[in-house]
Protein backbone atom coordinates (compact mmCIF):
# COMPACT_ATOMS: atom_id res chain seq x y z
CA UNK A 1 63.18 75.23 107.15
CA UNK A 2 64.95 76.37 104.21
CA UNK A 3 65.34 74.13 100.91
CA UNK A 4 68.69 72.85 100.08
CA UNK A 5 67.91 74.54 96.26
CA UNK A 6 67.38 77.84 98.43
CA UNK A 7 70.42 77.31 101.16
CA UNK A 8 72.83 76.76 97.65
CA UNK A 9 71.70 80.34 95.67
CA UNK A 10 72.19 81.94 99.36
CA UNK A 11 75.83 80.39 99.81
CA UNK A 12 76.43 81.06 96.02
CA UNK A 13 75.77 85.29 96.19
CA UNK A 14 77.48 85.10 99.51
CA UNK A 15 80.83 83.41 97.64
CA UNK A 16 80.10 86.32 94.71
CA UNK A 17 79.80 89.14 97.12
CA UNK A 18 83.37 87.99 98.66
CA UNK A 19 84.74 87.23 95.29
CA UNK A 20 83.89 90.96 94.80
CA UNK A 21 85.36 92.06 97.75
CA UNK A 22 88.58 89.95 96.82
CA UNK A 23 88.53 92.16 93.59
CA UNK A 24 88.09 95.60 95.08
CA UNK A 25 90.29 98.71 96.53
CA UNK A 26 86.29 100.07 96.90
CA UNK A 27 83.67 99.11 98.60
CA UNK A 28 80.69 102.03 99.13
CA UNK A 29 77.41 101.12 100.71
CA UNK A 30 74.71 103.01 99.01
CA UNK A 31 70.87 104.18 100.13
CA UNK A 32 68.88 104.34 97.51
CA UNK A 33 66.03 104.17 98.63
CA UNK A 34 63.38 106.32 96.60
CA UNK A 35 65.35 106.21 93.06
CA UNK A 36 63.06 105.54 90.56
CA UNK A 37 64.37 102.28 88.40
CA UNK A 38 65.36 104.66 85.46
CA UNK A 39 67.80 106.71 87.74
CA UNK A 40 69.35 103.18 89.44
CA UNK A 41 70.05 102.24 86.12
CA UNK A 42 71.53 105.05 84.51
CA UNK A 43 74.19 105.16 87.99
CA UNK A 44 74.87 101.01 87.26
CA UNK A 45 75.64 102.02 83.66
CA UNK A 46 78.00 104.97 84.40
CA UNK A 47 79.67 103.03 87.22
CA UNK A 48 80.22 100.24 84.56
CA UNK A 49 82.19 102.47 82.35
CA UNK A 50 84.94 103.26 84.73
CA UNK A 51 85.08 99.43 86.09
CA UNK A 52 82.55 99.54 88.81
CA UNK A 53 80.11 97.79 89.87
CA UNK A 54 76.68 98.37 91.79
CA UNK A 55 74.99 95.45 93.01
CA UNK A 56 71.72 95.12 95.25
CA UNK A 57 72.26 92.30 98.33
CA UNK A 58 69.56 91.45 100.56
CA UNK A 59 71.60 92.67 103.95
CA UNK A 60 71.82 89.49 105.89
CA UNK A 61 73.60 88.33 102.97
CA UNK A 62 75.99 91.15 102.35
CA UNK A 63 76.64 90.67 106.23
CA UNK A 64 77.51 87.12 106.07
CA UNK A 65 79.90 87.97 103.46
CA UNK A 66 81.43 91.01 104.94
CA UNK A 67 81.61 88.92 108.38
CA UNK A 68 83.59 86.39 106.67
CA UNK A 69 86.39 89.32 105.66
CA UNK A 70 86.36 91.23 108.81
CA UNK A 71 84.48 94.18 107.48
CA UNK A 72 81.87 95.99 110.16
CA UNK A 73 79.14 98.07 108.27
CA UNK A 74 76.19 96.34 110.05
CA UNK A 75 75.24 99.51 111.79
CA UNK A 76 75.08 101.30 108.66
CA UNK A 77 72.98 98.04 106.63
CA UNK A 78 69.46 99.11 107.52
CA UNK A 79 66.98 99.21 104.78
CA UNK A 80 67.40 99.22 101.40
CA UNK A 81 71.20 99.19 100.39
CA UNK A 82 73.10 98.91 97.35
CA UNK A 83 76.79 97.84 97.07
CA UNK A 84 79.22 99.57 95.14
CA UNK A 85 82.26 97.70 94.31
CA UNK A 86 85.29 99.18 92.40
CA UNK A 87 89.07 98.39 91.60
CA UNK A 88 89.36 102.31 91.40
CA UNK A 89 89.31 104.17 94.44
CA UNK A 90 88.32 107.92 93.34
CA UNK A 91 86.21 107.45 90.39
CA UNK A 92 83.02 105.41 91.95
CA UNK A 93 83.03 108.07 94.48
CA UNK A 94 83.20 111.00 92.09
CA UNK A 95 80.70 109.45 90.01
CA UNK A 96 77.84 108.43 92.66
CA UNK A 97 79.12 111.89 94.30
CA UNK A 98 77.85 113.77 91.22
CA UNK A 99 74.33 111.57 90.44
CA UNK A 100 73.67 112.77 94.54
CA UNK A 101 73.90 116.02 93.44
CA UNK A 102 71.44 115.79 91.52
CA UNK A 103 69.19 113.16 93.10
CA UNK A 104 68.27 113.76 96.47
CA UNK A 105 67.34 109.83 97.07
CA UNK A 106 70.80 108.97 96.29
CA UNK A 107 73.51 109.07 99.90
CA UNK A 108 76.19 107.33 100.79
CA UNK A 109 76.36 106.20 103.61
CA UNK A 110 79.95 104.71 104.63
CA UNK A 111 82.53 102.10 102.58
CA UNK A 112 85.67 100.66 102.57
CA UNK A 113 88.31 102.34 100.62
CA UNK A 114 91.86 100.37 100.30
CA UNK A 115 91.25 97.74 103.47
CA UNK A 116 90.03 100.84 105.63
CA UNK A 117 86.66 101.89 107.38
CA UNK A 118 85.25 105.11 105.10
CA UNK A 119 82.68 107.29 107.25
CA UNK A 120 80.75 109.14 105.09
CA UNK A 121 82.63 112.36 105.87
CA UNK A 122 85.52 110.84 104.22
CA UNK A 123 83.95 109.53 101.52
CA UNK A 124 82.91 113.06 100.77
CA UNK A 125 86.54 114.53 101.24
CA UNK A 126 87.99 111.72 98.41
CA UNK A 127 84.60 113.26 96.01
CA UNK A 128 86.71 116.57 96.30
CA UNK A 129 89.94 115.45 95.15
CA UNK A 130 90.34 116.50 91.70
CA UNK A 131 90.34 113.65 88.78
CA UNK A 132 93.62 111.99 87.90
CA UNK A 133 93.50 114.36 84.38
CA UNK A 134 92.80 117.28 86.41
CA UNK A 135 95.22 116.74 89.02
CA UNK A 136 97.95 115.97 86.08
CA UNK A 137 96.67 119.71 84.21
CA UNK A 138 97.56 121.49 87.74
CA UNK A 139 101.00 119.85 87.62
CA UNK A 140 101.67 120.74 83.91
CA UNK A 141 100.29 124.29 84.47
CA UNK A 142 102.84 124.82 87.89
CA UNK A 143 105.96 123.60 85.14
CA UNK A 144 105.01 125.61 82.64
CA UNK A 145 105.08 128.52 85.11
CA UNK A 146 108.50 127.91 85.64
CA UNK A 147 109.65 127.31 82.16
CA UNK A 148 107.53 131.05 81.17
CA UNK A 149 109.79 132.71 84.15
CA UNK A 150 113.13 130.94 83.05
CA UNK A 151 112.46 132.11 79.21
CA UNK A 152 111.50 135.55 80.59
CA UNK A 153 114.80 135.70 82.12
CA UNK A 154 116.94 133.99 79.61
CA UNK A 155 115.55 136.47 76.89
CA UNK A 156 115.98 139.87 79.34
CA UNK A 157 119.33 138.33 79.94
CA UNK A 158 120.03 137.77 75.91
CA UNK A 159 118.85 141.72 75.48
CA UNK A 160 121.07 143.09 78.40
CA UNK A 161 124.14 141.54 76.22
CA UNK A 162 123.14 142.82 73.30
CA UNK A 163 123.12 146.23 74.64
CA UNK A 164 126.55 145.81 75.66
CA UNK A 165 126.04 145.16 79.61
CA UNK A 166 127.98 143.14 81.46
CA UNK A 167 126.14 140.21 83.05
């Protein structure tokens, strides 16, 4: 039977991991499984620097906690899994998105995103959205269109009247 000293540190990550989850928009489950240390550490320090958060649960535990908020990812919780947990929506995605890229260990393999069940396909459709910055440069670069093809015409139009036309 388990100690009362080891039943407390189990209900104690079990009250973190919802206090996370009370915290998030995000919440990614994560196989890692055959990341060397180095490479799991370099991902929890680049998910730190836009607000996230990658955590490693033993799975019954995670599932206690995510039975407690009504959130089904046991199918998905088999072997090794790390927990991703994010105010942000886009950015943890784009960033673990990227370190798969490059390390074929890394997969997600399905999350939460805003309250909702995120299947891995979807996941992957959010990774191709373009950053907030880059989404605000396509915006500025469709105005500026317009104000180039306004000044084009105000300027022939200024030239026509100093030729003498009529508008």
């Amino acid at each position: 039977m388990a100690s009362e000293k080891s039943l407390k540190l189990k209900t104690e990550l079990v009250n973190e991991i919802n206090s996370k989850l009370d915290n998030s928009k995000t919440l990614l489950l994560v196989d890692y499984q055959g990341m060397r240390v180095s490479d799991l550490n370099s991902l929890r320090n680049s998910l730190k620097q836009n607000g996230s958060d990658l955590k490693v649960y033993k799975n019954t535990l995670a599932s206690r906690a995510f039975k407690e908020k009504g959130i089904e990812l046991s199918e998905y919780m088999t072997g090794p899994n790390a927990y991703v947990f994010s105010k942000d929506i886009i950015e943890p995605i784009k960033t673990i998105s990227e370190v798969a890229k490059k390390n074929e260990n890394l997969k997600i393999k399905a999350g939460y995103i805003d309250g909702e069940f995120a299947s891995s396909q979807v996941i992957n459709e959010y990774a191709s959205i373009p950053s907030y910055e880059g989404l605000l440069t396509m915006f500025a670069g469709g105005l500026i269109e317009h104000v180039r093809n306004l000044s084009i015409a105000l300027n022939l139009y200024a030239e026509n009247l100093e030729k003498g036309g009529n508008e």
